[in-house]
C-alpha atoms as a PDB file:
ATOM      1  CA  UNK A   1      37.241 -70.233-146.919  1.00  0.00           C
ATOM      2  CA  UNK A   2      36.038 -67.343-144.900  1.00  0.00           C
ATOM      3  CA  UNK A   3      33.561 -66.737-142.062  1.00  0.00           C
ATOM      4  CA  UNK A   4      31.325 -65.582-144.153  1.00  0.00           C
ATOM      5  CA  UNK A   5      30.657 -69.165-145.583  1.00  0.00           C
ATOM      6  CA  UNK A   6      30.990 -70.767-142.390  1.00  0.00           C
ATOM      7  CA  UNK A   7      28.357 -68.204-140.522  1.00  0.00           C
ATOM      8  CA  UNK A   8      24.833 -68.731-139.419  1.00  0.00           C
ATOM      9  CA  UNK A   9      22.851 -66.092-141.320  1.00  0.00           C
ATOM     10  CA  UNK A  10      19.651 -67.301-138.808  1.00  0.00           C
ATOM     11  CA  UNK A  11      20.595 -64.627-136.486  1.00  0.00           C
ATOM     12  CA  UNK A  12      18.143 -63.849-132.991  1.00  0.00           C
ATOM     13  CA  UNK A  13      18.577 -60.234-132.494  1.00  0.00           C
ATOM     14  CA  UNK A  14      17.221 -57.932-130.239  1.00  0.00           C
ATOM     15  CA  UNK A  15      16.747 -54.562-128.902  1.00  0.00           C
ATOM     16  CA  UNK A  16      18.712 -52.717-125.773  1.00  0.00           C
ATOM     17  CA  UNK A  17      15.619 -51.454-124.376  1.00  0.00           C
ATOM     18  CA  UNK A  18      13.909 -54.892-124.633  1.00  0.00           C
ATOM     19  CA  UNK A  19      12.728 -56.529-121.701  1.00  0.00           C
ATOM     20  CA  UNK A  20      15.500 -59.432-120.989  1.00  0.00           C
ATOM     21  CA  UNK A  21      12.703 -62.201-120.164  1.00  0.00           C
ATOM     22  CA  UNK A  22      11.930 -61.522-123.577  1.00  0.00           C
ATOM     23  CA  UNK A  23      15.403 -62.075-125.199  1.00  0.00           C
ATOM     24  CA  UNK A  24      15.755 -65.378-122.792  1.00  0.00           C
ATOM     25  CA  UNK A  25      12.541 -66.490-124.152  1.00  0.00           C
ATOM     26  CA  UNK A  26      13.648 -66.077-128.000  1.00  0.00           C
ATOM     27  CA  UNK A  27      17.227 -67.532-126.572  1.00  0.00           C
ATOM     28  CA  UNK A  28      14.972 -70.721-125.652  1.00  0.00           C
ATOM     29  CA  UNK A  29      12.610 -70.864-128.534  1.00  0.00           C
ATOM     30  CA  UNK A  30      15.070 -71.276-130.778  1.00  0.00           C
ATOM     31  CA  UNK A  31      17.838 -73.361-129.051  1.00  0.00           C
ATOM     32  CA  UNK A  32      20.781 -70.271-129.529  1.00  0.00           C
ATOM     33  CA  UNK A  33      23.028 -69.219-126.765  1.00  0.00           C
ATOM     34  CA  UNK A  34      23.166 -65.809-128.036  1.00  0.00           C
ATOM     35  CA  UNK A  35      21.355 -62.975-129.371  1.00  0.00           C
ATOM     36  CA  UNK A  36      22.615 -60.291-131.202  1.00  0.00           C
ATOM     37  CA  UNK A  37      21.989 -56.399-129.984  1.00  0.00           C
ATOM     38  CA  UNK A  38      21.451 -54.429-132.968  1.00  0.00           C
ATOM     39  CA  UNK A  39      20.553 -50.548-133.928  1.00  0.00           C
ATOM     40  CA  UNK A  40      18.570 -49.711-136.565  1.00  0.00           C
ATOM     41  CA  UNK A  41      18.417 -45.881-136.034  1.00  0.00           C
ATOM     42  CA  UNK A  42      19.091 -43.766-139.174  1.00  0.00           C
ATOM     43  CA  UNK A  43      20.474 -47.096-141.625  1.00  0.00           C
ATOM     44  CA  UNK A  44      19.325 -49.544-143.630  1.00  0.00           C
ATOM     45  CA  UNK A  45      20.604 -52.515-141.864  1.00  0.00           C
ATOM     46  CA  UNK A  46      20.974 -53.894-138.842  1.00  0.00           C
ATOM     47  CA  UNK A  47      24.078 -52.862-136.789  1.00  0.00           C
ATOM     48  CA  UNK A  48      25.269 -54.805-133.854  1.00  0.00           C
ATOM     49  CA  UNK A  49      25.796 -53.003-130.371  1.00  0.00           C
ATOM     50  CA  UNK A  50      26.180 -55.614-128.138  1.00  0.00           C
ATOM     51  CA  UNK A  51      25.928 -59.306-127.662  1.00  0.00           C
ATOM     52  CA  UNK A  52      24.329 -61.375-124.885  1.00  0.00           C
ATOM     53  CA  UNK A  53      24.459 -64.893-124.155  1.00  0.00           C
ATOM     54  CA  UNK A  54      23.483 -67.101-121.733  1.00  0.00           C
ATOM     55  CA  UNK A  55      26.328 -66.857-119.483  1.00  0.00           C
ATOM     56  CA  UNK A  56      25.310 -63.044-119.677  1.00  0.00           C
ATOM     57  CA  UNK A  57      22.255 -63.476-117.850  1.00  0.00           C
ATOM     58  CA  UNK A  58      23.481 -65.595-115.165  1.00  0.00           C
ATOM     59  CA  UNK A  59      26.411 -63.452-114.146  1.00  0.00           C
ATOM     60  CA  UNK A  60      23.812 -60.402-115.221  1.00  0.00           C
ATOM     61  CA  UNK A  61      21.174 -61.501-112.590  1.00  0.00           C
ATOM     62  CA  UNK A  62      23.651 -62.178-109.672  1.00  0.00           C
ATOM     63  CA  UNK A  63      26.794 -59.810-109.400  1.00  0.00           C
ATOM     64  CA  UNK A  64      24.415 -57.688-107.968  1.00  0.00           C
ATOM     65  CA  UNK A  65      21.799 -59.893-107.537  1.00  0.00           C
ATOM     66  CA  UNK A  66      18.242 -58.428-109.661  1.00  0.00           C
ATOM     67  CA  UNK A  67      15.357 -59.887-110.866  1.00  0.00           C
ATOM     68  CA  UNK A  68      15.516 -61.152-114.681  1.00  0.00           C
ATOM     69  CA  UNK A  69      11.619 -59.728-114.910  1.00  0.00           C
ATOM     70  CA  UNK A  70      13.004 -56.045-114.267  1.00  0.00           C
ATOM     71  CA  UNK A  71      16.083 -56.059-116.226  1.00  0.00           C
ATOM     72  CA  UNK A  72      16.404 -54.796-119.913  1.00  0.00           C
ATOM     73  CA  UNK A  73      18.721 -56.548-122.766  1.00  0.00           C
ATOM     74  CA  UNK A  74      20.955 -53.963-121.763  1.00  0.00           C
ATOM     75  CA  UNK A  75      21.477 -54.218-118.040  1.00  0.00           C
ATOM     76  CA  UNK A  76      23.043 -57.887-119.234  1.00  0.00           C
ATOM     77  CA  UNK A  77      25.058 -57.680-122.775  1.00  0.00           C
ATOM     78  CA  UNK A  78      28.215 -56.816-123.308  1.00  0.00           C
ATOM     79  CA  UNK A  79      28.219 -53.847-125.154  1.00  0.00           C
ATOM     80  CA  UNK A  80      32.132 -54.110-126.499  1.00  0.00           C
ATOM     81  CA  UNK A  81      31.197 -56.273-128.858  1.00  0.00           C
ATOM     82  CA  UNK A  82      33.687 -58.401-131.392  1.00  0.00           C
ATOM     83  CA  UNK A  83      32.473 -58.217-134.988  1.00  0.00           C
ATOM     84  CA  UNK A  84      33.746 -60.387-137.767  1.00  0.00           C
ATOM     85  CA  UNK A  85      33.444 -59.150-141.454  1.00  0.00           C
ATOM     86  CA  UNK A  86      32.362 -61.688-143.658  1.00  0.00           C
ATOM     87  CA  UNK A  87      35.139 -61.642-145.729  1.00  0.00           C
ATOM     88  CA  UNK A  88      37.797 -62.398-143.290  1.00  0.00           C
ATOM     89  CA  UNK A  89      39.617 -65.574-143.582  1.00  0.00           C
ATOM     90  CA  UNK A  90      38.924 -68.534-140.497  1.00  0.00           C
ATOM     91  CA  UNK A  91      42.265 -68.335-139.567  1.00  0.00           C
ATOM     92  CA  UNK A  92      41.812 -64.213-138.812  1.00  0.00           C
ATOM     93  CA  UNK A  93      38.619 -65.043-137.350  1.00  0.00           C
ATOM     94  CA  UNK A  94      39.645 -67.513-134.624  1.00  0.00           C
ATOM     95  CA  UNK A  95      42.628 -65.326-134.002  1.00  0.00           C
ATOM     96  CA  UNK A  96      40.563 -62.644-133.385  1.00  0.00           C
ATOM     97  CA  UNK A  97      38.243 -64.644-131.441  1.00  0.00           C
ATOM     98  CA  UNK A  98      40.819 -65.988-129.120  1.00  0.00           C
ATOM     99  CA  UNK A  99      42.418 -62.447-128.637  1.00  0.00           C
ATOM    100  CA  UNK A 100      39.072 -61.454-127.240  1.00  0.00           C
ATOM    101  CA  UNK A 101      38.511 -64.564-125.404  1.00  0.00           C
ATOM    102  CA  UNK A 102      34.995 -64.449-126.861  1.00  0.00           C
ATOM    103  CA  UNK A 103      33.049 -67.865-128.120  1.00  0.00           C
ATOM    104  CA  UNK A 104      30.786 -65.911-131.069  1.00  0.00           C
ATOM    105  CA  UNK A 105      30.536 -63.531-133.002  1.00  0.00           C
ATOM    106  CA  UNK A 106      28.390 -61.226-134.859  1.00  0.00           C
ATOM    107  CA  UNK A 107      29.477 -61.038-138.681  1.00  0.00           C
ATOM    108  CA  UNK A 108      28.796 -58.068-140.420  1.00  0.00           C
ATOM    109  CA  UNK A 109      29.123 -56.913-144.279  1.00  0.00           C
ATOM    110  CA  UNK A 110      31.424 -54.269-145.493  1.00  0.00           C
ATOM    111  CA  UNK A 111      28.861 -51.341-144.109  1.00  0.00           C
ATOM    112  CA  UNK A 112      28.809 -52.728-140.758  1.00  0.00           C
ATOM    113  CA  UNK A 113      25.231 -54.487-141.223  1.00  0.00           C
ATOM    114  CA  UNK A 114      24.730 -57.478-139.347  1.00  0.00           C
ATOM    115  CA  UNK A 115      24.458 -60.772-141.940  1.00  0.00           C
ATOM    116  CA  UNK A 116      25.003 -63.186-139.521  1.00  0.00           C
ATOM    117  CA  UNK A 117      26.802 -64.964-136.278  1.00  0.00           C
ATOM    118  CA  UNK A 118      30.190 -67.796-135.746  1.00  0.00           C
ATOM    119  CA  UNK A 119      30.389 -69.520-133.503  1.00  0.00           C
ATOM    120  CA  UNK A 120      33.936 -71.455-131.572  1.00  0.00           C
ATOM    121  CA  UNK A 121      31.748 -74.617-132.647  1.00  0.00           C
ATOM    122  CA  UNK A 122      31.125 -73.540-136.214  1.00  0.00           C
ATOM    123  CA  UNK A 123      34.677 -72.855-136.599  1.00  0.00           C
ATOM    124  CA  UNK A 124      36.114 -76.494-134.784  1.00  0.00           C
ATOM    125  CA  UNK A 125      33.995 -77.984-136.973  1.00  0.00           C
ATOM    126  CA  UNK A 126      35.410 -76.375-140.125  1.00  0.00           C
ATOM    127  CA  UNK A 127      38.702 -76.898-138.744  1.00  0.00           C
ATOM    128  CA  UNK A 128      38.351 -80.545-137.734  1.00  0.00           C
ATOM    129  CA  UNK A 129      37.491 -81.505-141.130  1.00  0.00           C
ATOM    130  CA  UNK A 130      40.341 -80.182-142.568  1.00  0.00           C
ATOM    131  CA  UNK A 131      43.009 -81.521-140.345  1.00  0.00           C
ATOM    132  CA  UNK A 132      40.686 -84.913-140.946  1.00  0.00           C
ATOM    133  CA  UNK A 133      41.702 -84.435-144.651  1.00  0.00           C
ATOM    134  CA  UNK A 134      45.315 -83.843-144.200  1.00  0.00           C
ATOM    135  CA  UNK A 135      45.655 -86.746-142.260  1.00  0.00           C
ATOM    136  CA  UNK A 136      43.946 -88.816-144.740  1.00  0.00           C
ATOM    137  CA  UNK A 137      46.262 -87.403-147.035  1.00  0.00           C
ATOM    138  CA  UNK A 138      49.030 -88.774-145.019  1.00  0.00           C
ATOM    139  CA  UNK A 139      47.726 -92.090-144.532  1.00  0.00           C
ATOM    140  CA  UNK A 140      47.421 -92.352-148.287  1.00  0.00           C
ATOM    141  CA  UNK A 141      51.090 -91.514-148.936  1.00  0.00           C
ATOM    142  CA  UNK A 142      52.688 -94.544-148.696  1.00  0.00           C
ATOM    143  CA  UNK A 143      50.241 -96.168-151.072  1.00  0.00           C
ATOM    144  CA  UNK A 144      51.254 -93.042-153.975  1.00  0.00           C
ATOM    145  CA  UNK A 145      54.794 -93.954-153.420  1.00  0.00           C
ATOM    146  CA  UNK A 146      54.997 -97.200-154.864  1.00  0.00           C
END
């Protein structure tokens, strides 16, 4: 299995020069913790810059303290942003994750265009039902043996 089949292509995305209130608003509206940063300057797709997320606009508004109304997406995301080909295999992609100590990602194709974003969630979930099926596996053992 690989991230790519375990991604949410509904991906909010935004601008850097976008006014934050409006990237909170779009954050809200449709019930995401995150939006993607992308650049579409001189390419066909969309390629992601930077990331923010809720947690991003708390710590964004107070260390030092500003007013969400006068801040742009990019006085708030992070701009060193982890990216996760489609392609890769879960188990790379939670490694990587964890490396980075990040909770999502944006996943990208092999030209670096954004197709979609994981999640830690997406991924537990993936993983949970697998180790549920290996431990119905060995709950049915005994009854295979005889």
């Amino acid at each position: 299995m690989t991230i790519g089949t375990v991604c949410s292509r509904n991906v909010c995305v935004s601008r850097r020069g976008a006014a934050l209130v409006s990237a909170v608003e779009n954050m809200a509206r449709n019930h995401v913790g995150a939006i993607v940063v992308v650049d579409n300057s001189g390419s066909l797709g969309l390629k992601p810059i930077g990331i923010i997320t809720d947690r991003d606009v708390v710590c964004g508004q107070l260390s030092p303290p500003r007013d969400l109304f006068c801040m742009v997406v990019e006085d708030a995301m992070t701009s060193d942003v982890v990216t996760l080909n489609e392609g890769c295999g879960i188990a790379e992609g939670v490694a990587a994750m964890s490396e980075q100590g990040v909770r999502r990602a944006p996943v990208v194709d092999d030209a670096g265009n954004l197709v979609g974003i994981v999640s830690m969630d997406d991924l537990l979930t993936v993983l949970a039902r697998d180790l549920s099926d290996l431990a119905g596996l060995i709950k049915s053992q005994p009854s295979h043996e005889g």
